[in-house]
Protein backbone atom coordinates (compact mmCIF):
# COMPACT_ATOMS: atom_id res chain seq x y z
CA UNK A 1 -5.49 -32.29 -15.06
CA UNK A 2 -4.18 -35.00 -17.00
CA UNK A 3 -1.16 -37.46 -15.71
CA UNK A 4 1.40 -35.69 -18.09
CA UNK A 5 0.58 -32.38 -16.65
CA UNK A 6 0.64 -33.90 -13.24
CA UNK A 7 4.26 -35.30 -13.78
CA UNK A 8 5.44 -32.27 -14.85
CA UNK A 9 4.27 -30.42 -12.13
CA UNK A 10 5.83 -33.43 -9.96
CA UNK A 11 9.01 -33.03 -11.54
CA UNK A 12 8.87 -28.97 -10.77
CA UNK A 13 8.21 -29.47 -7.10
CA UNK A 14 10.71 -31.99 -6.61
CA UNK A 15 13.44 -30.00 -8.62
CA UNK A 16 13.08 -26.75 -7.32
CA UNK A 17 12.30 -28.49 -3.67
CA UNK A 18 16.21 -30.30 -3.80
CA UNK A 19 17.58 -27.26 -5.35
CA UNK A 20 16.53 -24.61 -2.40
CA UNK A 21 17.13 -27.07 0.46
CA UNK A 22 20.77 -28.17 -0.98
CA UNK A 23 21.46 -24.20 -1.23
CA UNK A 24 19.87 -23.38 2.07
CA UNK A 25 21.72 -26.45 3.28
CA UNK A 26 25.55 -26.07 2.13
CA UNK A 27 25.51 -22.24 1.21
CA UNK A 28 23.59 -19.84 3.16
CA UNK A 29 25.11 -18.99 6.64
CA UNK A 30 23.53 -19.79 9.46
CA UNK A 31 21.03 -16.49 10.50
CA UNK A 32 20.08 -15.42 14.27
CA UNK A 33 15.92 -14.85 13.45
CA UNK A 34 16.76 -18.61 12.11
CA UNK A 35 17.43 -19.88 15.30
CA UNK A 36 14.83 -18.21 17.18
CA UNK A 37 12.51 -19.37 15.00
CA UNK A 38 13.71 -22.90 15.51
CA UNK A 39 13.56 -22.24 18.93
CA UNK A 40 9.87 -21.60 18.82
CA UNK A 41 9.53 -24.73 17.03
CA UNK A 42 11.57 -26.87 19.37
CA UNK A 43 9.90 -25.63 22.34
CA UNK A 44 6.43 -26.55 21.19
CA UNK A 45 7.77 -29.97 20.00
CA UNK A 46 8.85 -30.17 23.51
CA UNK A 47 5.62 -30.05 25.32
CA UNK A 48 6.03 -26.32 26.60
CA UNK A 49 3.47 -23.72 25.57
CA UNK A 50 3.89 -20.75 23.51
CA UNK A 51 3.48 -17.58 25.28
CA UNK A 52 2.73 -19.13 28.40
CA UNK A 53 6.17 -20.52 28.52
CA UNK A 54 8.45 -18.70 26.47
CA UNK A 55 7.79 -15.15 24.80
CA UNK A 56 7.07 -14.94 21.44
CA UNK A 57 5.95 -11.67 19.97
CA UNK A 58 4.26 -13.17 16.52
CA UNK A 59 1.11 -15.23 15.91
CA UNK A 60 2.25 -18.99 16.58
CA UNK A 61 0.35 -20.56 13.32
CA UNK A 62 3.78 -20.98 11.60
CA UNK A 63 5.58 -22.44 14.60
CA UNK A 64 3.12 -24.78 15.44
CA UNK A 65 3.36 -26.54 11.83
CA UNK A 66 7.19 -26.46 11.92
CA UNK A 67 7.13 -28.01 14.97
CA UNK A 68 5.34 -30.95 13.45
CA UNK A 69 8.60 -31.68 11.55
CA UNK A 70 10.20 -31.42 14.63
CA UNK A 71 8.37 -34.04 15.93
CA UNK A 72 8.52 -36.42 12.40
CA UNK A 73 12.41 -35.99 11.65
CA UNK A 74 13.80 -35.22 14.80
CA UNK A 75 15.41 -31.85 16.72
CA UNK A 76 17.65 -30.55 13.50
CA UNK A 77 17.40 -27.18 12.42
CA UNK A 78 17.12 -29.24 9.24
CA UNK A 79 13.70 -30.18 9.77
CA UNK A 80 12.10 -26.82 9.24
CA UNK A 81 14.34 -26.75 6.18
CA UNK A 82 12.05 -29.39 4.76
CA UNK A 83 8.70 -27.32 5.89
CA UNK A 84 10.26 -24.50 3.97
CA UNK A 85 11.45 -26.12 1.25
CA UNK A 86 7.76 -27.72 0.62
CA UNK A 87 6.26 -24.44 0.04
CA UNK A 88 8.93 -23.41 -2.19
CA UNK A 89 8.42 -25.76 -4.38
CA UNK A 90 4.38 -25.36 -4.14
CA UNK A 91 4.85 -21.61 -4.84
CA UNK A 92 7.42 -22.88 -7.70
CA UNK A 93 4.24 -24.41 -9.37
CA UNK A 94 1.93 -21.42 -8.88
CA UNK A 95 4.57 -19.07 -10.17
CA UNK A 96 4.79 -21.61 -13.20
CA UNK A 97 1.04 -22.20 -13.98
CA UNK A 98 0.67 -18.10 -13.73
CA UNK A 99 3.55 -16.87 -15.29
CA UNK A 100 5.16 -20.08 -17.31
CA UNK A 101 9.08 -21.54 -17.15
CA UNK A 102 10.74 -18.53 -18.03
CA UNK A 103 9.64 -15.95 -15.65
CA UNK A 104 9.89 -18.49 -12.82
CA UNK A 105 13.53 -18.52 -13.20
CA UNK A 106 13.89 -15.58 -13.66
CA UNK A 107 12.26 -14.77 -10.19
CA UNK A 108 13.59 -17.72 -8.46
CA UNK A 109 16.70 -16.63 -7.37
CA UNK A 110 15.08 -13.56 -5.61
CA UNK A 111 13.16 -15.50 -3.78
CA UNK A 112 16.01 -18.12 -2.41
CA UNK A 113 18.45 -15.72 -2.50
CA UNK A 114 18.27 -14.26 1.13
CA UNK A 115 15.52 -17.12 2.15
CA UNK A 116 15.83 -18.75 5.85
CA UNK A 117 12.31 -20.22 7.52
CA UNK A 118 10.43 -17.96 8.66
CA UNK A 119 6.80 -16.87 9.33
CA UNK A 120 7.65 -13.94 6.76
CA UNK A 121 7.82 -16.55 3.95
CA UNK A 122 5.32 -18.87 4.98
CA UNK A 123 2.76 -15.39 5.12
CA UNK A 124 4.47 -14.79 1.51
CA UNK A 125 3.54 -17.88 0.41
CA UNK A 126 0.01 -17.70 1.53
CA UNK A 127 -0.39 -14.51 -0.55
CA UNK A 128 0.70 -15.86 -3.62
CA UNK A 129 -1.72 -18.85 -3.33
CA UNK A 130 -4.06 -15.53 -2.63
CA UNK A 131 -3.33 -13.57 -5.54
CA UNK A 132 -3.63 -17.25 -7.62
CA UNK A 133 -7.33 -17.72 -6.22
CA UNK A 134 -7.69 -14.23 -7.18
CA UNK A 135 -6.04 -14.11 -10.94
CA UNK A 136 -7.52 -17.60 -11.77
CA UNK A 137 -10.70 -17.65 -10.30
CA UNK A 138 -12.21 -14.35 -9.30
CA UNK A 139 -14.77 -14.36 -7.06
CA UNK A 140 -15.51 -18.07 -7.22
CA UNK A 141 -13.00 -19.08 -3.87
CA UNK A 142 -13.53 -15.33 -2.12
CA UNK A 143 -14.19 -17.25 1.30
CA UNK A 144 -11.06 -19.52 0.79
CA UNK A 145 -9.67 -15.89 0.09
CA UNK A 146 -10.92 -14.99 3.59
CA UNK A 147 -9.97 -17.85 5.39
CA UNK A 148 -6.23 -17.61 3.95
CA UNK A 149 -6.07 -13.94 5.30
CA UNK A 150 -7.43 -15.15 8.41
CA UNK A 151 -3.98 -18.06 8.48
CA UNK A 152 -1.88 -15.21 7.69
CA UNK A 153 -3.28 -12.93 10.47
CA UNK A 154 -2.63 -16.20 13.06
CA UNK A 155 1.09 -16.35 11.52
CA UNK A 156 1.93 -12.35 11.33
CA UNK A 157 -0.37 -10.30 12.96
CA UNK A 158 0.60 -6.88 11.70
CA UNK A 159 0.34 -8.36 7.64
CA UNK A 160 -3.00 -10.09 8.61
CA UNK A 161 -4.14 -6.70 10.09
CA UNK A 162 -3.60 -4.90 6.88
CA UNK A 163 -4.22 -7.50 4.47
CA UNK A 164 -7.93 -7.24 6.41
CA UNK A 165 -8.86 -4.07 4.20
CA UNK A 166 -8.21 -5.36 0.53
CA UNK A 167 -10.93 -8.42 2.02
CA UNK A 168 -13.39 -6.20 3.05
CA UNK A 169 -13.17 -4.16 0.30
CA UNK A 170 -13.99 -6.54 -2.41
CA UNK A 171 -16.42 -8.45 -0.64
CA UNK A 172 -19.84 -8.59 -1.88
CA UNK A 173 -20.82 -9.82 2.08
CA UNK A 174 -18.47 -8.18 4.37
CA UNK A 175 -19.76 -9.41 7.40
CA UNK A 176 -19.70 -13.08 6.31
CA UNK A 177 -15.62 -12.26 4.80
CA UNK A 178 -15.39 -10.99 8.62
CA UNK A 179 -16.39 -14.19 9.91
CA UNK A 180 -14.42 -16.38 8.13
CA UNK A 181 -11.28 -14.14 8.53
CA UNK A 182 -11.98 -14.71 12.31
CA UNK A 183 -12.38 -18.74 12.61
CA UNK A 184 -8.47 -19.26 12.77
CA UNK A 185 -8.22 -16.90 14.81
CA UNK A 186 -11.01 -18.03 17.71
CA UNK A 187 -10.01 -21.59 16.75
CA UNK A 188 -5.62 -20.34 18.11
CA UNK A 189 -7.81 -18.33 20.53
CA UNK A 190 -9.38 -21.54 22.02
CA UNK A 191 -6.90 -23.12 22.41
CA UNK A 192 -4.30 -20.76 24.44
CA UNK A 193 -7.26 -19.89 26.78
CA UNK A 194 -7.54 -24.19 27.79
CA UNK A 195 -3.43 -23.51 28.09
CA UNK A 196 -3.82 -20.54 30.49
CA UNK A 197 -1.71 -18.75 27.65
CA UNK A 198 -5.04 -16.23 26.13
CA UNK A 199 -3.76 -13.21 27.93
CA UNK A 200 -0.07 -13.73 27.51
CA UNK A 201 -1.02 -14.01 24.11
CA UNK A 202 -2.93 -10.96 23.52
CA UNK A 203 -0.26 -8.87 25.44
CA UNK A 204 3.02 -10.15 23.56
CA UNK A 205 1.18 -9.89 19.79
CA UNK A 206 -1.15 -7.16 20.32
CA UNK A 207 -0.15 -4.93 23.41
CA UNK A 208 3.33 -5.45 22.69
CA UNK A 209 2.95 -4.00 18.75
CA UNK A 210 3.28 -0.50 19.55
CA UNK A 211 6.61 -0.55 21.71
CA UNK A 212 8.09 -2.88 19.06
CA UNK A 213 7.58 -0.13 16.62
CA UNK A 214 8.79 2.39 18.99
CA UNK A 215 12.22 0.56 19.44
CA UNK A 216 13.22 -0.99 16.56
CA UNK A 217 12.20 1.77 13.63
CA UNK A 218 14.90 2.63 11.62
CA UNK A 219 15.65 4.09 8.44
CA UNK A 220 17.78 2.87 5.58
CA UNK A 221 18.31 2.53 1.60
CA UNK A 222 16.13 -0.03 2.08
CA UNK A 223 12.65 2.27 3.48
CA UNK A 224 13.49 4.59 0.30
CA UNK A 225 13.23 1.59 -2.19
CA UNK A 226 10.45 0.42 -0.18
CA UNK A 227 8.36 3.94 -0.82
CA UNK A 228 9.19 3.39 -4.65
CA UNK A 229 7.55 -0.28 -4.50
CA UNK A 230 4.19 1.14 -2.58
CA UNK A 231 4.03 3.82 -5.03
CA UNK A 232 4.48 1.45 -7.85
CA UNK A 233 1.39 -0.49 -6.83
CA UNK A 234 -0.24 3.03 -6.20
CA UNK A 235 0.01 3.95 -9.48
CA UNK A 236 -1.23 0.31 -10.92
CA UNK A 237 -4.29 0.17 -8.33
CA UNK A 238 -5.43 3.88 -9.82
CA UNK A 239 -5.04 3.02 -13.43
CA UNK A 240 -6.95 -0.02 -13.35
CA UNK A 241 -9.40 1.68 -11.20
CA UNK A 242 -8.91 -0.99 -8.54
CA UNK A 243 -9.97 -3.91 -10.62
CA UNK A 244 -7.04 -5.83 -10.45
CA UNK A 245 -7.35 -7.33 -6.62
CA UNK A 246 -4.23 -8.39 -6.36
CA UNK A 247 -2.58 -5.18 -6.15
CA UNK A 248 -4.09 -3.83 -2.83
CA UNK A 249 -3.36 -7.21 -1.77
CA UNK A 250 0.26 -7.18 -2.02
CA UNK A 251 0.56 -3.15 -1.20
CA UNK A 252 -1.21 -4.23 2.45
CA UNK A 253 1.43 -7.04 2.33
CA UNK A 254 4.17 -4.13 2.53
CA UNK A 255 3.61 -3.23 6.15
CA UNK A 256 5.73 -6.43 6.71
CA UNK A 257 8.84 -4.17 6.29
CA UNK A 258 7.67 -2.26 9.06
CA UNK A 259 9.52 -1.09 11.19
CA UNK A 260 12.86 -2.84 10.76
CA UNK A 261 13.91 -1.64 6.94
CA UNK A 262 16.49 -4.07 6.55
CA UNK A 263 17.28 -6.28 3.29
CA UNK A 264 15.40 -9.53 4.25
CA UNK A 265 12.14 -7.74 5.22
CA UNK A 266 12.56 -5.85 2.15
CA UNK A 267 13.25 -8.93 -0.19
CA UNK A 268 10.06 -10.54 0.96
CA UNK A 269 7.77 -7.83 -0.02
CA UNK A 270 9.80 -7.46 -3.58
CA UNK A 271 9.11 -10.48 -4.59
CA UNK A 272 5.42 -10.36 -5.16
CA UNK A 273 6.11 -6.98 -6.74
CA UNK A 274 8.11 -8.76 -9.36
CA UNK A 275 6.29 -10.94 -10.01
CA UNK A 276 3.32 -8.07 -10.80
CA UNK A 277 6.63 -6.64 -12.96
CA UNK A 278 6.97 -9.97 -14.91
CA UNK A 279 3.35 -10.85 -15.15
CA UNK A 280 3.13 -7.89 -17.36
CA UNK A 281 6.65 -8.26 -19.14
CA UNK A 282 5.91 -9.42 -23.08
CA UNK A 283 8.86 -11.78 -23.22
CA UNK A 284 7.20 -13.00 -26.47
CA UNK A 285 8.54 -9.76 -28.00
CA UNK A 286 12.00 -10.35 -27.02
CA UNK A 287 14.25 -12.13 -29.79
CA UNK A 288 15.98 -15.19 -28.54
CA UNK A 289 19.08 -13.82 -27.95
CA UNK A 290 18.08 -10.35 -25.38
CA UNK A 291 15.98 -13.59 -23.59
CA UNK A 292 19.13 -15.65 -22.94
CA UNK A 293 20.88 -12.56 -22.04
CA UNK A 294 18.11 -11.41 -18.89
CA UNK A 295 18.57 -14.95 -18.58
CA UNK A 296 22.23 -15.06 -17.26
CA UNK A 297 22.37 -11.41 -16.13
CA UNK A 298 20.13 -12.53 -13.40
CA UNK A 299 21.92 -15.95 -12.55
CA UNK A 300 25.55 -14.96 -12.87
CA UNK A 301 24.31 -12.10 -9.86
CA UNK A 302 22.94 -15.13 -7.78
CA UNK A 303 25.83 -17.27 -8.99
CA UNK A 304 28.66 -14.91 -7.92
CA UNK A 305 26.17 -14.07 -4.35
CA UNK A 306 26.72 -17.96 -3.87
CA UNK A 307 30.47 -17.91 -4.57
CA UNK A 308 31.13 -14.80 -2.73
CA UNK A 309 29.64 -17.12 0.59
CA UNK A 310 31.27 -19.33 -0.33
CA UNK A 311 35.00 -18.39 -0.23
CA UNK A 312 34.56 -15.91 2.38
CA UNK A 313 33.41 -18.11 4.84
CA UNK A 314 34.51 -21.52 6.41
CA UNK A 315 31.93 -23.62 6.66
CA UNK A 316 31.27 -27.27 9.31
CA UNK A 317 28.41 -29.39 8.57
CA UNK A 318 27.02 -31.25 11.47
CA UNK A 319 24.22 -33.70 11.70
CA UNK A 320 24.50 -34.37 15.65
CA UNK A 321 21.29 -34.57 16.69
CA UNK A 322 22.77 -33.16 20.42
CA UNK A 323 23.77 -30.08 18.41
CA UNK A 324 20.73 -27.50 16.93
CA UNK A 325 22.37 -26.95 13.74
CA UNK A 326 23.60 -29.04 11.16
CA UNK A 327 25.56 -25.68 9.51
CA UNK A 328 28.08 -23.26 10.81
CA UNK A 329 29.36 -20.61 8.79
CA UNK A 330 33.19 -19.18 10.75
CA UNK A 331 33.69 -22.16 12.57
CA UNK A 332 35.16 -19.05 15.24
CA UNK A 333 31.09 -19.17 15.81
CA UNK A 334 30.51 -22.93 17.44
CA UNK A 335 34.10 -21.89 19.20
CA UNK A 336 32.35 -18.67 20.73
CA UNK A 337 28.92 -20.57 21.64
CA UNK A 338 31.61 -23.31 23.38
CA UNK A 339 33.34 -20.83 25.44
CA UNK A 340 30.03 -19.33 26.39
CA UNK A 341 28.69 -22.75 27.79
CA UNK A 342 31.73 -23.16 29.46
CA UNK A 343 31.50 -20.31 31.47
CA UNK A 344 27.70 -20.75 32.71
CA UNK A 345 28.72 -24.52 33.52
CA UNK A 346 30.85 -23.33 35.50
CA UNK A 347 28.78 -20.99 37.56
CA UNK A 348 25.43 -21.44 37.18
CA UNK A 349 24.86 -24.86 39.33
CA UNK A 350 25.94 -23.09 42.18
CA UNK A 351 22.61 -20.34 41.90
CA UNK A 352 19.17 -20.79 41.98
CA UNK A 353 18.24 -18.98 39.34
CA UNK A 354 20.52 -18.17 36.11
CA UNK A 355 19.80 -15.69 33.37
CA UNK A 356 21.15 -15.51 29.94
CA UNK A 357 21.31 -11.23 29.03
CA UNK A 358 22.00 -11.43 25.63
CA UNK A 359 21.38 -12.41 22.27
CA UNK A 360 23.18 -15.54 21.88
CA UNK A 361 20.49 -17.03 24.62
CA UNK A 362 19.18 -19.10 22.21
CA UNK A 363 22.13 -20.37 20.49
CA UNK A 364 23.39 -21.10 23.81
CA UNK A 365 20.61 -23.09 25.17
CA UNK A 366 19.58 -25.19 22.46
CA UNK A 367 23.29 -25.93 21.79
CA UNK A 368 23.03 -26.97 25.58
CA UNK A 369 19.77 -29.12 25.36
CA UNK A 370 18.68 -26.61 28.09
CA UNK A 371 14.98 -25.45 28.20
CA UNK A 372 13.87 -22.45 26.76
CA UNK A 373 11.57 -20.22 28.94
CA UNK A 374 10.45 -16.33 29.43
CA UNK A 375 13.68 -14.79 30.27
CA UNK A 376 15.55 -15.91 27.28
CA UNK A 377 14.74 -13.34 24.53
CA UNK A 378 14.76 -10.09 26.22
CA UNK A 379 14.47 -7.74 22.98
CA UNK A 380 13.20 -4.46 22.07
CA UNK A 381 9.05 -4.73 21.43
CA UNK A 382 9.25 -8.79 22.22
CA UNK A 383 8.36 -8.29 25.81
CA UNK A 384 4.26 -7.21 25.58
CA UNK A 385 2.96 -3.72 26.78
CA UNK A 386 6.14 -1.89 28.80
CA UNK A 387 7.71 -5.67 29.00
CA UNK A 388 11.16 -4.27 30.35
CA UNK A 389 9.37 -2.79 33.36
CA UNK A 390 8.02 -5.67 33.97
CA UNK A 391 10.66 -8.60 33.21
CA UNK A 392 13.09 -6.06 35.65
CA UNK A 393 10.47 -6.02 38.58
CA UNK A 394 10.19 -10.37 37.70
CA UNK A 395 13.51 -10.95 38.35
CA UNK A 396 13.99 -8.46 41.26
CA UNK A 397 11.31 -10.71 42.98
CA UNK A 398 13.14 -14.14 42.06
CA UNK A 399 15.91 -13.11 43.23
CA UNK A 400 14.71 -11.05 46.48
CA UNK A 401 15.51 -14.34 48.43
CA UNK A 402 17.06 -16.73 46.22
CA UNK A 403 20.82 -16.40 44.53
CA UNK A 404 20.51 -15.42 41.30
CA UNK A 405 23.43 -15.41 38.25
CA UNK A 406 23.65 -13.00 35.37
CA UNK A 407 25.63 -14.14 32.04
CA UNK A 408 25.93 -10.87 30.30
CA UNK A 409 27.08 -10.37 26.76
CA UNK A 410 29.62 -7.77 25.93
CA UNK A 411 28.10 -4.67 26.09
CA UNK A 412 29.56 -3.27 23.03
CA UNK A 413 27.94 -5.93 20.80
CA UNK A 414 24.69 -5.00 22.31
CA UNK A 415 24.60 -1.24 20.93
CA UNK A 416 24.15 -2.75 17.63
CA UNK A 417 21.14 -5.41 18.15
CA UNK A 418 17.42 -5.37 19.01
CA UNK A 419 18.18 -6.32 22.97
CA UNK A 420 16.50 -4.33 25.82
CA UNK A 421 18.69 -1.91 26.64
CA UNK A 422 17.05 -0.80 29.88
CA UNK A 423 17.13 -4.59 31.11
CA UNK A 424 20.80 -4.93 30.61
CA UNK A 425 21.78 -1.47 32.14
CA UNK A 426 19.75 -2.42 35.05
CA UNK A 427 21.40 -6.05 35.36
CA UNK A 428 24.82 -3.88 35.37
CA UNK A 429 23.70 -1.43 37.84
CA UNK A 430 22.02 -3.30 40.47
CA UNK A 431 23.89 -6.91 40.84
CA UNK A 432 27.68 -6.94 41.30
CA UNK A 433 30.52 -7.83 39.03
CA UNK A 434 32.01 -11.54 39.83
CA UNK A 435 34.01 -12.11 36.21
CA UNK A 436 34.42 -9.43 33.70
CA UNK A 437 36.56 -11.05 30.99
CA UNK A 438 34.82 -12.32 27.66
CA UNK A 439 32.67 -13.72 26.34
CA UNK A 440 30.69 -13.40 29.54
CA UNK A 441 30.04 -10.93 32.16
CA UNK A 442 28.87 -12.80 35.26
CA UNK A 443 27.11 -10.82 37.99
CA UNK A 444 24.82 -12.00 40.80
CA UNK A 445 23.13 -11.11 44.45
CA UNK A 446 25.25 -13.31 46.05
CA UNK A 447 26.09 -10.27 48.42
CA UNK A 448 22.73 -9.64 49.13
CA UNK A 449 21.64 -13.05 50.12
């Protein structure tokens, strides 16, 4: 590679780098999965360990390099921004180098336009640096091909489970592709077993799979346009007699809209069947003018997306470091998180133990500065093998002889998230009423104690 190529790949990163992170920055709202998975992060900048400390439900690869900007820029929501924002502009220049300027931006805005950090995108990412190893070099980096499955199965289990076969298949040495899918794995292994964290870990991202299926599958527009996209690369694999790799690849990638069907599991799996959909579009063959047309079709959609955000919310910025976010879209929604720490403030110093049943936990805590620990993300499937049974016989013993505090979340708002149901109807049922106005419903034991 010569230095003018270099520069211009340079100039790519850094302009499609400023361009998602001053969008992510000042336009998209702020998004709940967002702040758990800056929660993650912050908790493993903080010294605690995953799984053994907090429950987390995924493999931790992702959160354990977020975290590192944690550590290097400080505790802003901000600084896994910047993680993100590096590996869109790396995939910018592997989008460029594979399909040139003018089907990158025409796929661009699908892949900023629902983005927030997440291991979802960073296991994207990881595909398409796949499917370039793959389209560029064949067989020549099938072990780096391997190993890169291998980081995706240590960042989301269920895609590296799947994304397993396509390996195996197109090995010429399966049992050496095995191995080298495994190292990250034994290497994450390792090191939760020193932690005393190995069998939290297999129970919350392997035990705790099939309930998470069980209680979160639903069906929407968005499973039916899903089916089309799996038989799309159906069709492709069969005509090209399974030649082209990279097709099996990204139709294993597609379990990552299982089981929630909504739009930003969806978009992530789109995108690299897009950019199968451009790779074979002849743009050559279009005259100038139908080009410049596409052109703006697609960015007057993600132009009037950004405006529509734009004047229907009101938006804060906020850099205080005391404060998790630096963005709040409805400034009703700092308000609400305010009220909330004002009630446990006022209650929860006077209790040995306080719980948080609802899905604002989070928010709450980290707005708070207050640790993060097992009880504070008590959804559907996140728990490990029949983890409601057990979190409601944990805090039955806790609070068997100490007082214990429940904050409870309006119960109405709870019908439509992922949150245990049978924990919060047993919270309800078995500890008495002290406050029931909003936003909190406090109940303890103090009566029993």
């Amino acid at each position: 590679m010569g230095n003018k190529e270099f520069f211009k790949l340079l100039i790519l990163f850094v302009v499609f780098f400023v361009i998602s992170f001053c969008y992510k920055i000042f336009f998209l709202p702020l998004n709940g999965d967002e702040i758990w998975c800056y929660g993650f992060s912050y908790n493993i900048a903080k010294g605690l360990v995953i799984y053994r400390d907090f429950n987390v439900m995924v493999t931790p690869l992702y959160f354990f390099l977020s975290s590192i900007f944690i550590h290097l820029f400080g505790n802003y929501l901000i600084s896994i921004h910047l993680f993100d924002c590096i590996l869109i502009g790396f995939l910018a220049i592997i989008l460029y180098k594979r399909l040139g300027l003018y089907k990158l931006l025409l796929l661009y805005p699908l892949v900023i336009i629902y983005y927030f950090p997440s291991y979802n995108y960073f296991s994207m990412f990881l595909l398409f640096v796949i499917i370039y190893l793959l389209d560029s070099h064949d067989n020549k980096y099938y072990d780096v091909v391997s190993f890169l499955v291998g980081l995706i199965f240590i960042s989301k289990q269920s895609i590296g489970i799947f994304l397993l076969i396509p390996v195996l298949f197109y090995s010429k040495n399966r049992l050496k592709s095995l191995f080298i899918y495994f190292i990250p794995f034994f290497l994450v292994s390792l090191y939760l077993f020193v932690q005393g964290a190995f069998f939290d870990f297999i129970n919350y991202c392997f035990l705790g799979m099939v309930d998470f299926g069980k209680s979160n599958l639903e069906f929407s527009i968005c499973f039916l346009l899903e089916v089309l996209l799996c038989l799309y690369l159906i069709i492709k694999l069969f005509r090209g007699r399974f030649r082209n790799k990279k097709y099996l690849f990204i139709l294993m990638f597609q379990i990552n809209s299982y089981p929630i069907f909504d739009l930003g599991h969806f978009v992530v799996c789109l995108i690299p069947v897009i950019y199968c959909v451009l790779e074979n579009f002849e743009v050559g063959k279009l005259r100038l003018y139908y080009r410049f047309l596409l052109m703006s079709v697609v960015w007057c959609i993600f132009v009037f997306y950004v405006l529509k955000i734009v004047f229907s919310l009101d938006y804060k910025v906020d850099f205080n470091q005391e404060k998790f976010w630096y963005l709040r879209n409805n400034s009703s929604g700092e308000i609400s998180i305010m009220k909330e720490s004002e009630v446990i403030k006022k209650y929860y110093l006077d209790y040995d133990y306080y719980f948080i049943i609802g899905v604002s936990s989070y928010a709450i805590k980290l707005y708070n500065n207050i640790p993060i620990g097992q009880y504070d993300l008590l959804s559907n499937g996140n728990l490990g093998y029949r983890g409601d049974v057990r979190v409601i016989k944990e805090i039955d013993n806790l609070c068997e002889k100490k007082s214990c505090v429940f904050f409870v979340e309006e119960q109405e708002f709870e019908k439509y998230s992922q949150f245990s149901e049978k924990i919060y109807d047993y919270v309800l049922s078995h500890y008495q009423k002290v406050v029931g106005n909003e936003p909190f419903f406090v109940y303890d034991n103090k009566k029993n104690t």
